[in-house]
N, C-alpha and C. Protein backbone atom coordinates (compact mmCIF):
# COMPACT_ATOMS: atom_id res chain seq x y z
N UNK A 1 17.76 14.94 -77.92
CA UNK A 1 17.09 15.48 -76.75
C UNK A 1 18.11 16.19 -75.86
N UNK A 2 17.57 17.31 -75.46
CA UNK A 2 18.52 18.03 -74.42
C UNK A 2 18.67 17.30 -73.36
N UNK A 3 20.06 17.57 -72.66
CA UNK A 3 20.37 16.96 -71.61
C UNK A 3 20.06 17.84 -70.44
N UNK A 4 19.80 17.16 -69.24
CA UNK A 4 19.31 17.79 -67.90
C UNK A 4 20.43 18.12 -66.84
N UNK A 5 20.54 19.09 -66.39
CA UNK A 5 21.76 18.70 -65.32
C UNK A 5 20.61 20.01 -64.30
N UNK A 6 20.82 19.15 -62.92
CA UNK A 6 20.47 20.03 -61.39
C UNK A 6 22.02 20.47 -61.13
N UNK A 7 22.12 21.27 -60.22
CA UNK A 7 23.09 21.84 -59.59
C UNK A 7 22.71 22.07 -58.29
N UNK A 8 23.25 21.58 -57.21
CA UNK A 8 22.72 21.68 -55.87
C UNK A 8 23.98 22.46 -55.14
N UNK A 9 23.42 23.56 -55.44
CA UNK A 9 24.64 24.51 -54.66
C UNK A 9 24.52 25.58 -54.01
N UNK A 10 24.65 26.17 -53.35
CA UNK A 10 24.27 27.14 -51.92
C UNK A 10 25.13 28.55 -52.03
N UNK A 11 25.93 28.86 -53.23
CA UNK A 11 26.16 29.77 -53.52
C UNK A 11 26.02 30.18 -54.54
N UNK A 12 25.35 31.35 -54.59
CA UNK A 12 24.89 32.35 -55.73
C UNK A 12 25.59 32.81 -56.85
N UNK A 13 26.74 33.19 -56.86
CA UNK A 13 27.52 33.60 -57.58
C UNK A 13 28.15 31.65 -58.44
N UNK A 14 28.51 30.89 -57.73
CA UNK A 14 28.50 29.68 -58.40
C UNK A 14 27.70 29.07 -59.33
N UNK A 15 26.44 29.07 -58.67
CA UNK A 15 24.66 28.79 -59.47
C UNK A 15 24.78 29.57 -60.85
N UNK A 16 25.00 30.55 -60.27
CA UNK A 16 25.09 31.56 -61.88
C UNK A 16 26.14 31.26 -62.58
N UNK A 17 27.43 31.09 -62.11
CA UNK A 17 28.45 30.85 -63.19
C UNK A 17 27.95 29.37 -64.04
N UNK A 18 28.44 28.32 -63.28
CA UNK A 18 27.70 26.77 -63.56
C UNK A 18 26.51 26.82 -64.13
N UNK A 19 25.34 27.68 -64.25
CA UNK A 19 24.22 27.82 -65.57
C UNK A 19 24.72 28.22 -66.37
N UNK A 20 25.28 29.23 -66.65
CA UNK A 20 26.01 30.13 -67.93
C UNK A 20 26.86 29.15 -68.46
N UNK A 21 28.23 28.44 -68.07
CA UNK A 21 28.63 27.77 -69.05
C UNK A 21 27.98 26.83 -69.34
N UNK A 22 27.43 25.67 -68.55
CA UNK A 22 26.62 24.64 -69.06
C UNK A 22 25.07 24.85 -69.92
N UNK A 23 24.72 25.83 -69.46
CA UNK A 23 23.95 26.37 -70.96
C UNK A 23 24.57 26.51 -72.22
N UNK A 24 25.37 27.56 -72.14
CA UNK A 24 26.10 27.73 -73.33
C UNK A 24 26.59 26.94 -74.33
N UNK A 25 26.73 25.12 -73.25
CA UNK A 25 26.84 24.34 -73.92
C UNK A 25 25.69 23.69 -74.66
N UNK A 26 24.88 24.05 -74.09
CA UNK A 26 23.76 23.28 -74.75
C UNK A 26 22.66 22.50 -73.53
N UNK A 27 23.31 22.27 -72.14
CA UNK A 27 22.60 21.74 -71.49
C UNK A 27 21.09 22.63 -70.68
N UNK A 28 20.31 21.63 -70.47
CA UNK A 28 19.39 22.60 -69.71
C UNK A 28 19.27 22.42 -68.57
N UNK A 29 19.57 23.68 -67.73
CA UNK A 29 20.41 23.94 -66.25
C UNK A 29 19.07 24.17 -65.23
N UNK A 30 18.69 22.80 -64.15
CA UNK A 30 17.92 23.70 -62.96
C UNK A 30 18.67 24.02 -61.63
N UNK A 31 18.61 24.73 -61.04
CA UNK A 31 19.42 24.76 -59.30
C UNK A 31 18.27 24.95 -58.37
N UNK A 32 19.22 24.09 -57.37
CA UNK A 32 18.75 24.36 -55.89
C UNK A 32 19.52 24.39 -55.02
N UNK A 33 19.34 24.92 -53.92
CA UNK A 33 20.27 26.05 -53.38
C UNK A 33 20.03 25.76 -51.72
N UNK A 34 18.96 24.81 -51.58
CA UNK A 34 19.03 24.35 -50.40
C UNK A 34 18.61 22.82 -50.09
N UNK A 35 19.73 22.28 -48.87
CA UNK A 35 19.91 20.58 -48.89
C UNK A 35 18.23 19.92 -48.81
N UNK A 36 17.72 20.80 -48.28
CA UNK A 36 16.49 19.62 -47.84
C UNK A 36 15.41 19.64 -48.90
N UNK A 37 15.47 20.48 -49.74
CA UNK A 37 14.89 20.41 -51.17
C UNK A 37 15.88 19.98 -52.17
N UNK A 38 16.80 19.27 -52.64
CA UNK A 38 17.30 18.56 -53.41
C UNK A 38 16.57 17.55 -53.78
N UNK A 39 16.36 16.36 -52.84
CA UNK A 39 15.89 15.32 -53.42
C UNK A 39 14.43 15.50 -54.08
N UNK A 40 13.24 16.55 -53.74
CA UNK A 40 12.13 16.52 -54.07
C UNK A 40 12.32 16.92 -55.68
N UNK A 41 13.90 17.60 -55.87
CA UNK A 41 13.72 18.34 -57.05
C UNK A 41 14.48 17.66 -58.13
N UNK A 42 14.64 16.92 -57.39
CA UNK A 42 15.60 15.86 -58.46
C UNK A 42 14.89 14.71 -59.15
N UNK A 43 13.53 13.95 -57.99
CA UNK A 43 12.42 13.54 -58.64
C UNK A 43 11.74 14.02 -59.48
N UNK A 44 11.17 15.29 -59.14
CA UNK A 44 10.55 16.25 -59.99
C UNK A 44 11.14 16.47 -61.71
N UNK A 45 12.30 16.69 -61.60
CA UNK A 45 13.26 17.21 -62.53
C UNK A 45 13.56 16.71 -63.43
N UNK A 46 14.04 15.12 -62.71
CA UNK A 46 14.56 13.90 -63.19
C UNK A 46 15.63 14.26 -63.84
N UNK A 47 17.06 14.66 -63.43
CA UNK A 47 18.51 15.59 -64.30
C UNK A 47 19.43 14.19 -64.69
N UNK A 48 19.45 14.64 -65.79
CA UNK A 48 20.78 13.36 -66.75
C UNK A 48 21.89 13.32 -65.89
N UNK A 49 22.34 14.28 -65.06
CA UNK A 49 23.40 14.23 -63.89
C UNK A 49 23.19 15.68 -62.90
N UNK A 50 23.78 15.49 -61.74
CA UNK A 50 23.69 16.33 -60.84
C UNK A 50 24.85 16.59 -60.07
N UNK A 51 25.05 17.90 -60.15
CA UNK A 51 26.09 18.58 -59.31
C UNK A 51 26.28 19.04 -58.15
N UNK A 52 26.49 18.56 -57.59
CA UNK A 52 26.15 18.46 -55.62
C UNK A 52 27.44 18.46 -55.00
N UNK A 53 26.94 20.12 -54.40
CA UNK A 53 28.03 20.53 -53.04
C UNK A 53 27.68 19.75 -52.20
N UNK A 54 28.64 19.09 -51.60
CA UNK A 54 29.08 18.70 -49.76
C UNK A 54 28.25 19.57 -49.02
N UNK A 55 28.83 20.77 -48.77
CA UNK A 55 27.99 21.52 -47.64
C UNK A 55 26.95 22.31 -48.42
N UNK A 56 25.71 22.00 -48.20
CA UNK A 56 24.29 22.77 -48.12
C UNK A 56 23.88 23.39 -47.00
N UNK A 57 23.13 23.86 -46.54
CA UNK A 57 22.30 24.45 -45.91
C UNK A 57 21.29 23.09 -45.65
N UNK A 58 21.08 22.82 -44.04
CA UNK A 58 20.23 21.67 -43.84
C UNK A 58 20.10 20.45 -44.75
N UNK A 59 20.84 19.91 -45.19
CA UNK A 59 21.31 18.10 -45.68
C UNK A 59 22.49 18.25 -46.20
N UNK A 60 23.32 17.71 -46.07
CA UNK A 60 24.72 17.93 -46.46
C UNK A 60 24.80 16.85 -47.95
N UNK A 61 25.63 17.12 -48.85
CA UNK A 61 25.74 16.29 -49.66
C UNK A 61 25.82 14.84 -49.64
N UNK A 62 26.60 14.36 -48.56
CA UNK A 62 26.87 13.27 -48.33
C UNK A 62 25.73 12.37 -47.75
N UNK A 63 24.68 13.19 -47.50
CA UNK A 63 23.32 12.73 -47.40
C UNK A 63 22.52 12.68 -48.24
N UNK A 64 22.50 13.14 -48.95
CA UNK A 64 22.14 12.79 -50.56
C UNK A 64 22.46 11.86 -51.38
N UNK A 65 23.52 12.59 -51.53
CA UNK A 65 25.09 11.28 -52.20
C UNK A 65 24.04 9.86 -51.81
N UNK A 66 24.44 9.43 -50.76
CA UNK A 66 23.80 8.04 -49.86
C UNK A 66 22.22 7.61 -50.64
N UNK A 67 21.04 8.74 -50.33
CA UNK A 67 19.91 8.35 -50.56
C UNK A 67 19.64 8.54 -51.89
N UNK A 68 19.88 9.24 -53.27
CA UNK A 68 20.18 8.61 -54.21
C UNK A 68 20.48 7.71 -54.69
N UNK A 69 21.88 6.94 -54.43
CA UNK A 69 22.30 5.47 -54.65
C UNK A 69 21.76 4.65 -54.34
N UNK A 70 20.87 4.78 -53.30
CA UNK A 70 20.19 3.71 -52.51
C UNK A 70 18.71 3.53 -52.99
N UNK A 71 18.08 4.76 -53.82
CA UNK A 71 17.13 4.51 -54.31
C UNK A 71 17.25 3.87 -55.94
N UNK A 72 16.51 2.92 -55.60
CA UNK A 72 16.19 1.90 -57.09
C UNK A 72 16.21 3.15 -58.65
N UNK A 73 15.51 4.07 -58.19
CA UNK A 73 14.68 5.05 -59.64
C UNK A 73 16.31 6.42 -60.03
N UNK A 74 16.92 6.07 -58.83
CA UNK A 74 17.63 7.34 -58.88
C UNK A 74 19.33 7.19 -58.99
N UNK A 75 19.20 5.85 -58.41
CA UNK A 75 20.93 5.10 -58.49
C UNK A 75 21.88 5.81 -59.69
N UNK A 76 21.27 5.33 -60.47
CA UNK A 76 21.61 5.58 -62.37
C UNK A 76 22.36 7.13 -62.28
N UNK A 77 21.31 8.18 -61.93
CA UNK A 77 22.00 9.21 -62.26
C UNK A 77 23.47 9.65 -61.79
N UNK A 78 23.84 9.82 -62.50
CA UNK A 78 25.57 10.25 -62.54
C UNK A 78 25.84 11.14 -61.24
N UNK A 79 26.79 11.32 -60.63
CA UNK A 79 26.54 12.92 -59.82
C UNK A 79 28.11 12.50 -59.68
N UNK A 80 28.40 14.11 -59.79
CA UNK A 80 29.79 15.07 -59.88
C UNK A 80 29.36 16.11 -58.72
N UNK A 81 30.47 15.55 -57.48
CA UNK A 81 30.50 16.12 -56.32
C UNK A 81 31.35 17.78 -56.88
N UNK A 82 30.61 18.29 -56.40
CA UNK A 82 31.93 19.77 -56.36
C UNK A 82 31.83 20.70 -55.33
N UNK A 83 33.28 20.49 -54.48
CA UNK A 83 33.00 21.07 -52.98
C UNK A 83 34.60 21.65 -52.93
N UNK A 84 34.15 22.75 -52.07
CA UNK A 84 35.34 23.30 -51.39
C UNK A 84 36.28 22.76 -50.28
N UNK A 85 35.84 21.40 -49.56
CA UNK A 85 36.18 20.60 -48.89
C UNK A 85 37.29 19.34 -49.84
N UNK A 86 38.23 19.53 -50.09
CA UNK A 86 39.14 18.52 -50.77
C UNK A 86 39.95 17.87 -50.24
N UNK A 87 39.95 17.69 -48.95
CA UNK A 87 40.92 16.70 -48.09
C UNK A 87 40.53 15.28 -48.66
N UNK A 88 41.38 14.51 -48.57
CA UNK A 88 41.52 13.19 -49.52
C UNK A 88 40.25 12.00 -48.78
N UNK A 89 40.17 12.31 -47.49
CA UNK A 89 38.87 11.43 -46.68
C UNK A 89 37.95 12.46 -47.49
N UNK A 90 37.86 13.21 -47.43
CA UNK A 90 36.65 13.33 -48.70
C UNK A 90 35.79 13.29 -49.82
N UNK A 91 37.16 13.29 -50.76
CA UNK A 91 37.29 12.27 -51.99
C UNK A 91 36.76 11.13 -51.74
N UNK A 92 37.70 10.09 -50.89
CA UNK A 92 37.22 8.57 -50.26
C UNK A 92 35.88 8.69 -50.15
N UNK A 93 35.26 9.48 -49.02
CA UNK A 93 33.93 9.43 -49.18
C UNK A 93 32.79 9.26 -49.76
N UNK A 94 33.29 10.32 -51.01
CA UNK A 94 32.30 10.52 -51.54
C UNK A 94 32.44 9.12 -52.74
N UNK A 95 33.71 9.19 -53.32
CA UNK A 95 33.43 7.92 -54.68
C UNK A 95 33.15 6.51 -53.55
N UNK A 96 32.99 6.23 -52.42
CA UNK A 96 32.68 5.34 -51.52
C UNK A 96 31.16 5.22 -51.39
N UNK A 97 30.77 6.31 -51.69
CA UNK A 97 29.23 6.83 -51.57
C UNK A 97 28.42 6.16 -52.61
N UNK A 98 29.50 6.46 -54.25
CA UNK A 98 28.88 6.14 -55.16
C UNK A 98 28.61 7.19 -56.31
N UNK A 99 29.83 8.43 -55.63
CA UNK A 99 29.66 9.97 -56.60
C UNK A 99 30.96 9.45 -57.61
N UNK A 100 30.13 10.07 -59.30
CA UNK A 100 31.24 8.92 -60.43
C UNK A 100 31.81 9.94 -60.46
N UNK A 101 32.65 11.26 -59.87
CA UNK A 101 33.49 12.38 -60.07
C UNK A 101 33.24 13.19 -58.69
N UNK A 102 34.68 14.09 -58.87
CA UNK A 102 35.07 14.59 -57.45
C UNK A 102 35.81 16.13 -58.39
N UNK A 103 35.11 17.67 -57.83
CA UNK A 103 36.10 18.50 -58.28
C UNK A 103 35.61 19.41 -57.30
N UNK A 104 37.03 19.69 -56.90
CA UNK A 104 37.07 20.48 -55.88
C UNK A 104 37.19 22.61 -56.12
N UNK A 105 36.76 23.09 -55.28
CA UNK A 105 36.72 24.48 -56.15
C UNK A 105 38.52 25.11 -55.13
N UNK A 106 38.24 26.01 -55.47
CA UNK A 106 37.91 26.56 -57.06
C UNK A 106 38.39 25.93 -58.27
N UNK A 107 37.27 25.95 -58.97
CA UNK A 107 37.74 25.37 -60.42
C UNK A 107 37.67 25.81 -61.66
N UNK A 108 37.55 25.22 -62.86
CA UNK A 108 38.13 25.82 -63.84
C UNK A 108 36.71 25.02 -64.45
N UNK A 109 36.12 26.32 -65.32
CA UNK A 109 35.06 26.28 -66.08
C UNK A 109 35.18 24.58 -67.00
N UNK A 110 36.03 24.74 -67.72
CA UNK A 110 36.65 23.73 -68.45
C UNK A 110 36.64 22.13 -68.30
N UNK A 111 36.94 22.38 -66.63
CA UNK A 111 37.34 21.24 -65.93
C UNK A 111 35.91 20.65 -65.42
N UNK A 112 35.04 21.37 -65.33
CA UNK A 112 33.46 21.07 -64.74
C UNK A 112 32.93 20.85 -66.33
N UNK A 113 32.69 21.68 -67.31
CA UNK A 113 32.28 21.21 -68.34
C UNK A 113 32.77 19.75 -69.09
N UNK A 114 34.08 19.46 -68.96
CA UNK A 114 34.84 18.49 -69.42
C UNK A 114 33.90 17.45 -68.55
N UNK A 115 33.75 16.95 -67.17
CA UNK A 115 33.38 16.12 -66.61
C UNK A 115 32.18 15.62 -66.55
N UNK A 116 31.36 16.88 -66.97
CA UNK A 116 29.67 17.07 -67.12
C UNK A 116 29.56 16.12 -68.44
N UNK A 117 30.49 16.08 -69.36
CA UNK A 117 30.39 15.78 -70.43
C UNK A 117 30.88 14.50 -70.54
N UNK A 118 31.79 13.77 -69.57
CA UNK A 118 32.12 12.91 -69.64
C UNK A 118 30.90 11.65 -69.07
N UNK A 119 30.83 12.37 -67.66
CA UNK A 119 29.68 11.76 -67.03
C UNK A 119 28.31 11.32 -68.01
N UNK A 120 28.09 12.17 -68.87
CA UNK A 120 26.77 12.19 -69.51
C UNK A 120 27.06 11.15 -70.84
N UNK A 121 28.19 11.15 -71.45
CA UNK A 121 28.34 9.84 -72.54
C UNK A 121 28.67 8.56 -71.58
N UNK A 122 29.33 8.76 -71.10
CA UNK A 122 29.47 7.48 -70.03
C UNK A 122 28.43 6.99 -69.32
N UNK A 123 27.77 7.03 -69.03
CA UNK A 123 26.22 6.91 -67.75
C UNK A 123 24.80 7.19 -68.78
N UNK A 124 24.50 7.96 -69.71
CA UNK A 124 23.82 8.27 -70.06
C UNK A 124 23.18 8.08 -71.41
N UNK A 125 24.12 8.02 -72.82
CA UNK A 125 24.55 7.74 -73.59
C UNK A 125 24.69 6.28 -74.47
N UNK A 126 23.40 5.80 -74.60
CA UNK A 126 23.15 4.24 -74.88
C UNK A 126 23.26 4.01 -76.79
N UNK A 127 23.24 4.80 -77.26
CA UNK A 127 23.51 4.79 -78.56
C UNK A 127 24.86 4.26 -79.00
């Protein structure tokens, strides 16, 4: 079965890169692009892991981050923070939150695919 990944990210040119390689891999890629529709679309969606910027547009990641973990149905899913914000209280934050990865941009195609992939045998991966 194909794997799911959301991408919750607020820039355009990112959204598009982050579908293209993670397609390419094989995954099947949805985005959203603004904070206060994340969570409706992540129920909806239900993504094997999710990629969530810090700063959105109206809910910030770290508000997410939070109400994910905290929900019973949604805890499980994996999420790989990726933000332009990399000061080390941020990091703290977020794996404090309960995010199982931290990559900060700019980054390297490689380095997001590598983690997507890690996250998803690790967390996902019951065989």
């Amino acid at each position: 079965m194909t794997k799911r990944v959301l991408i919750a990210e607020d820039e355009p040119h990112l959204v598009e890169s982050l579908s293209f390689i993670l397609e390419r891999c094989g995954y099947e890629v949805a985005a959203v692009t603004d904070g206060k529709d994340v969570f409706d679309r992540v129920v909806s969606y239900r993504p094997d892991v999710i990629v969530l910027d810090i700063m959105l547009p109206n809910r910030n990641g770290f508000e997410l981050l939070k109400q994910f973990k905290s929900d019973n149905e949604l805890t499980s899913i994996p999420i790989l923070m990726l933000t332009a914000k990399g000061q080390e209280q941020d990091r703290a934050t977020a794996l404090s939150l309960g995010a199982e990865a931290f990559i900060t941009k700019p980054f390297s195609n490689r380095d997001v695919v590598s983690c997507v992939d890690g996250l998803l045998k690790r967390y996902t991966d019951k065989s």
